[in-house]
Protein backbone atom coordinates (compact mmCIF):
# COMPACT_ATOMS: atom_id res chain seq x y z
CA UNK A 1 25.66 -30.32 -14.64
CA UNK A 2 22.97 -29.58 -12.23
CA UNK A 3 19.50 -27.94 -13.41
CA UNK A 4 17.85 -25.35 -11.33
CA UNK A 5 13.87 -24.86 -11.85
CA UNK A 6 13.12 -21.72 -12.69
CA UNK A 7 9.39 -22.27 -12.23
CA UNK A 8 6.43 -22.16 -15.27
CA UNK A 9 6.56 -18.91 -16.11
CA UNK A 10 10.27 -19.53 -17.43
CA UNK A 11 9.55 -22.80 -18.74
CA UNK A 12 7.06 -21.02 -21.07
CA UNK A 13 9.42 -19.19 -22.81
CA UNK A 14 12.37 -21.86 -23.18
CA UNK A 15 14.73 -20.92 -20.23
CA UNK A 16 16.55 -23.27 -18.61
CA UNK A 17 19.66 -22.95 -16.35
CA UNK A 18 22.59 -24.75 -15.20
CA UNK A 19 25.25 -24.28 -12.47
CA UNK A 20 27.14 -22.63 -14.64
CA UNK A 21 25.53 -19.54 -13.86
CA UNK A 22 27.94 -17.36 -15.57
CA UNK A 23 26.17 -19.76 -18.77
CA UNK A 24 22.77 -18.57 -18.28
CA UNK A 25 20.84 -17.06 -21.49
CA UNK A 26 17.55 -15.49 -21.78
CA UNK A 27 15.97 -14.54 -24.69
CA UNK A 28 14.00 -11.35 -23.03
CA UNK A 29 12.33 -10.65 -26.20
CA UNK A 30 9.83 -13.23 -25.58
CA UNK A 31 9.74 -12.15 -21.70
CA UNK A 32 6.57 -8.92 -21.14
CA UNK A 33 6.90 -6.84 -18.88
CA UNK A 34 5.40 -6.34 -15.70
CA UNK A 35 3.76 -3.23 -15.72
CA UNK A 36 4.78 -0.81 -12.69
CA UNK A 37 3.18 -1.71 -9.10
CA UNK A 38 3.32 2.28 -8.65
CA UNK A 39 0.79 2.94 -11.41
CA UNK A 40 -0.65 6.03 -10.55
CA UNK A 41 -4.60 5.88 -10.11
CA UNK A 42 -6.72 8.55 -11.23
CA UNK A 43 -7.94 10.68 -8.48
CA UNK A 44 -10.98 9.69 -6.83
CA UNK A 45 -13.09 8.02 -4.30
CA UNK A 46 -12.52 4.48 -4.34
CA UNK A 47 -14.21 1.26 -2.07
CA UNK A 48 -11.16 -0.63 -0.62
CA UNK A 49 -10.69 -2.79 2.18
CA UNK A 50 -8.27 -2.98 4.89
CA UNK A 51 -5.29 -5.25 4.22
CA UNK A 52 -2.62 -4.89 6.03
CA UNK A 53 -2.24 -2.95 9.46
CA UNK A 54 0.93 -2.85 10.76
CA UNK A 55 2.81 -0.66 13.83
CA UNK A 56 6.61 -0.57 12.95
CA UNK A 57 9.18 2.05 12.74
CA UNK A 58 10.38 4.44 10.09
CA UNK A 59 13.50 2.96 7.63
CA UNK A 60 14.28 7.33 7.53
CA UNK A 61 13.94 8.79 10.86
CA UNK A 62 13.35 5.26 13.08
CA UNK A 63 10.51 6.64 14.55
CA UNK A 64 7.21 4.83 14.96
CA UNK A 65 4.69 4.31 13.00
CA UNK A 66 2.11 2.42 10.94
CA UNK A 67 1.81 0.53 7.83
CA UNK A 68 -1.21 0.27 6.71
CA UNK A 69 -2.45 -1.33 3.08
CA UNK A 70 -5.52 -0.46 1.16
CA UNK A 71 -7.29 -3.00 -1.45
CA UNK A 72 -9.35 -1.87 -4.39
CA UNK A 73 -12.17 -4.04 -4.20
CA UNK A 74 -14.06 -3.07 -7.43
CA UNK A 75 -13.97 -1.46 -10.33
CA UNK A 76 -11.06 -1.22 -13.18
CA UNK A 77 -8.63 -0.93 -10.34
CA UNK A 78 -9.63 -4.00 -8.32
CA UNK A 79 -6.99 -5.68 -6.33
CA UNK A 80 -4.30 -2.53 -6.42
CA UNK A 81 -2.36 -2.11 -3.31
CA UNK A 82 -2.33 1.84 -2.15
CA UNK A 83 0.26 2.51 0.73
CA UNK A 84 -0.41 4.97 3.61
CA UNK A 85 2.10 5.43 6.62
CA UNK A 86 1.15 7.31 9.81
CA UNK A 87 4.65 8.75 11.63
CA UNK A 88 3.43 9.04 15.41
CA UNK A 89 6.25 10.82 16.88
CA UNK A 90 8.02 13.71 15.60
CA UNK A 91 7.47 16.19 13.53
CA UNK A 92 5.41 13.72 11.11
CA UNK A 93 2.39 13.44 13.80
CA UNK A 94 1.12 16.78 12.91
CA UNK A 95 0.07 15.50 9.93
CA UNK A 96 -0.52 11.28 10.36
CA UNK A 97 -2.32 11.52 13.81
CA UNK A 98 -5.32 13.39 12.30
CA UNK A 99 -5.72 11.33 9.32
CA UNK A 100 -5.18 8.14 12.12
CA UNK A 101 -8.04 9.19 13.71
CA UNK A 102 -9.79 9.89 10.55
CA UNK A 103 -9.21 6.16 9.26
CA UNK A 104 -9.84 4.53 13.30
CA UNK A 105 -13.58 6.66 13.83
CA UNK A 106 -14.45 6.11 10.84
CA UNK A 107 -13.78 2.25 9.75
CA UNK A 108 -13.38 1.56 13.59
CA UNK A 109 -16.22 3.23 15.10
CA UNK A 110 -16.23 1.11 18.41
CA UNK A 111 -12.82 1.35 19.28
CA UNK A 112 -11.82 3.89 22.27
CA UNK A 113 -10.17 7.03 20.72
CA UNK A 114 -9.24 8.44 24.36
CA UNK A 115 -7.27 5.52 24.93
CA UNK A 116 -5.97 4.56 21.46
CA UNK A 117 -2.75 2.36 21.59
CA UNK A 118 -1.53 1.44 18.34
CA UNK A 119 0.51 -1.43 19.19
CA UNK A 120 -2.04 -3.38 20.97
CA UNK A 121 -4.51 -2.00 18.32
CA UNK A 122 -2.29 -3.49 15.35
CA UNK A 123 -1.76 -6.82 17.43
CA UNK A 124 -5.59 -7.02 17.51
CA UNK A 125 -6.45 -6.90 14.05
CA UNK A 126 -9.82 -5.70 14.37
CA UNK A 127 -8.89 -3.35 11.33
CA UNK A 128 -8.16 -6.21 8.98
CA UNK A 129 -10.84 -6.65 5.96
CA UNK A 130 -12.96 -3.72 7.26
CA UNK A 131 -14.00 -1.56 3.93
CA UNK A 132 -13.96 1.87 3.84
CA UNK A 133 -14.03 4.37 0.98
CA UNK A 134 -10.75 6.21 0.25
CA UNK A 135 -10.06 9.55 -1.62
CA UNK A 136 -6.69 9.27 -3.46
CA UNK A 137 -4.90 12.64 -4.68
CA UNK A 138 -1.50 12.68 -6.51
CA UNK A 139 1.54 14.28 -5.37
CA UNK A 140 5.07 14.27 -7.08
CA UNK A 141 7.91 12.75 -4.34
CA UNK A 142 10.07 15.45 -2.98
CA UNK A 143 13.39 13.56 -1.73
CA UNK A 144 14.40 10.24 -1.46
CA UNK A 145 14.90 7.28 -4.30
CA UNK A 146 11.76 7.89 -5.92
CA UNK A 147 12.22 12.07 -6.09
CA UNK A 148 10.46 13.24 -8.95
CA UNK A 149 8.09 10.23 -9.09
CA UNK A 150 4.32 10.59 -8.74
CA UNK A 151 2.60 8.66 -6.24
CA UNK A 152 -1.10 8.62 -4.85
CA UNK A 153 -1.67 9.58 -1.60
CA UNK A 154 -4.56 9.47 0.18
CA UNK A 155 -6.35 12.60 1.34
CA UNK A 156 -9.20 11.59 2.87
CA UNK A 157 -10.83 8.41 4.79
CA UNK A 158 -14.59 7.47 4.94
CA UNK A 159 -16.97 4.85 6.28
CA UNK A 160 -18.14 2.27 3.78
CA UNK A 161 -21.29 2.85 3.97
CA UNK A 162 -20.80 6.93 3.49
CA UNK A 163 -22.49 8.47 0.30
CA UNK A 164 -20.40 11.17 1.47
CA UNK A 165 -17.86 12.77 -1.45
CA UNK A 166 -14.89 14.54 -0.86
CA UNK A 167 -14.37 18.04 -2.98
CA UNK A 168 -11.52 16.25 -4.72
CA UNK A 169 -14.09 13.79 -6.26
């Protein structure tokens, strides 16, 4: 019968497995859990870094848009991912193109806001690992597979170096 490797973290609790998939047993009391990647921070003001920067299109409404990834870089939270999408088309650009020009003049100071083109921009990676501060709020999803879930979002963007504070702390 031929083994499959389940890797270390299996092999730690006893689990093996065969072909005979429809054989497999866990014992999931000795498994923890992971805790939830959606863990809802506290609001604040929190250092983080740039991680991910990506222009791609909307799984909803198809229309474009950008990815981009926050780090934590100290405190209790360190290393936790926050999400923020910017919709550029649509009715969503009322709301994401201020807050992309918010997070471009103010982590990106040198780049040329009259001419901004997010693609090329993206390509570039000139955003990637710059730090900024971010002010996180919490809102409760409205529609969609996580409706009734609270997320963060973020409210506001500022320059590392800012000893500014937003009024939502």
């Amino acid at each position: 019968m031929e083994q499959f490797n389940l890797g270390p973290a299996a092999e730690e609790v006893g689990v093996t497995a065969s072909a005979d998939t429809e054989g497999m047993v866990f014992n999931l009391n000795e498994v923890e859990e992971q805790p939830s990647s959606f863990e809802v921070l506290p609001k604040g003001t929190y250092n983080a870094i740039v991680e991910e920067f990506e222009f791609t299109t909307s799984q909803s409404s198809g229309s474009p848009m950008i990815k981009c990834v926050y780090s934590i870089i100290d405190g209790e939270y360190a290393d936790r991912k926050i999400f923020d999408y910017y919709v550029l088309t649509g009715e969503g650009a009322k709301y994401a193109l201020p807050r992309l020009k918010q997070l471009i003049t103010r982590v990106v100071p040198e780049e040329d806001s009259a001419s901004f083109n997010p693609v090329k921009f993206a390509e570039s990676g000139v955003i990637i690992n710059r730090q900024c501060r971010i002010t996180l709020g919490i809102q409760t999803q409205k529609k969609g597979e996580y409706k009734g879930e609270k997320r963060n979002n973020v409210r506001e963007i500022l320059a590392a170096n800012s000893i500014e504070t937003s009024f939502l702390g």
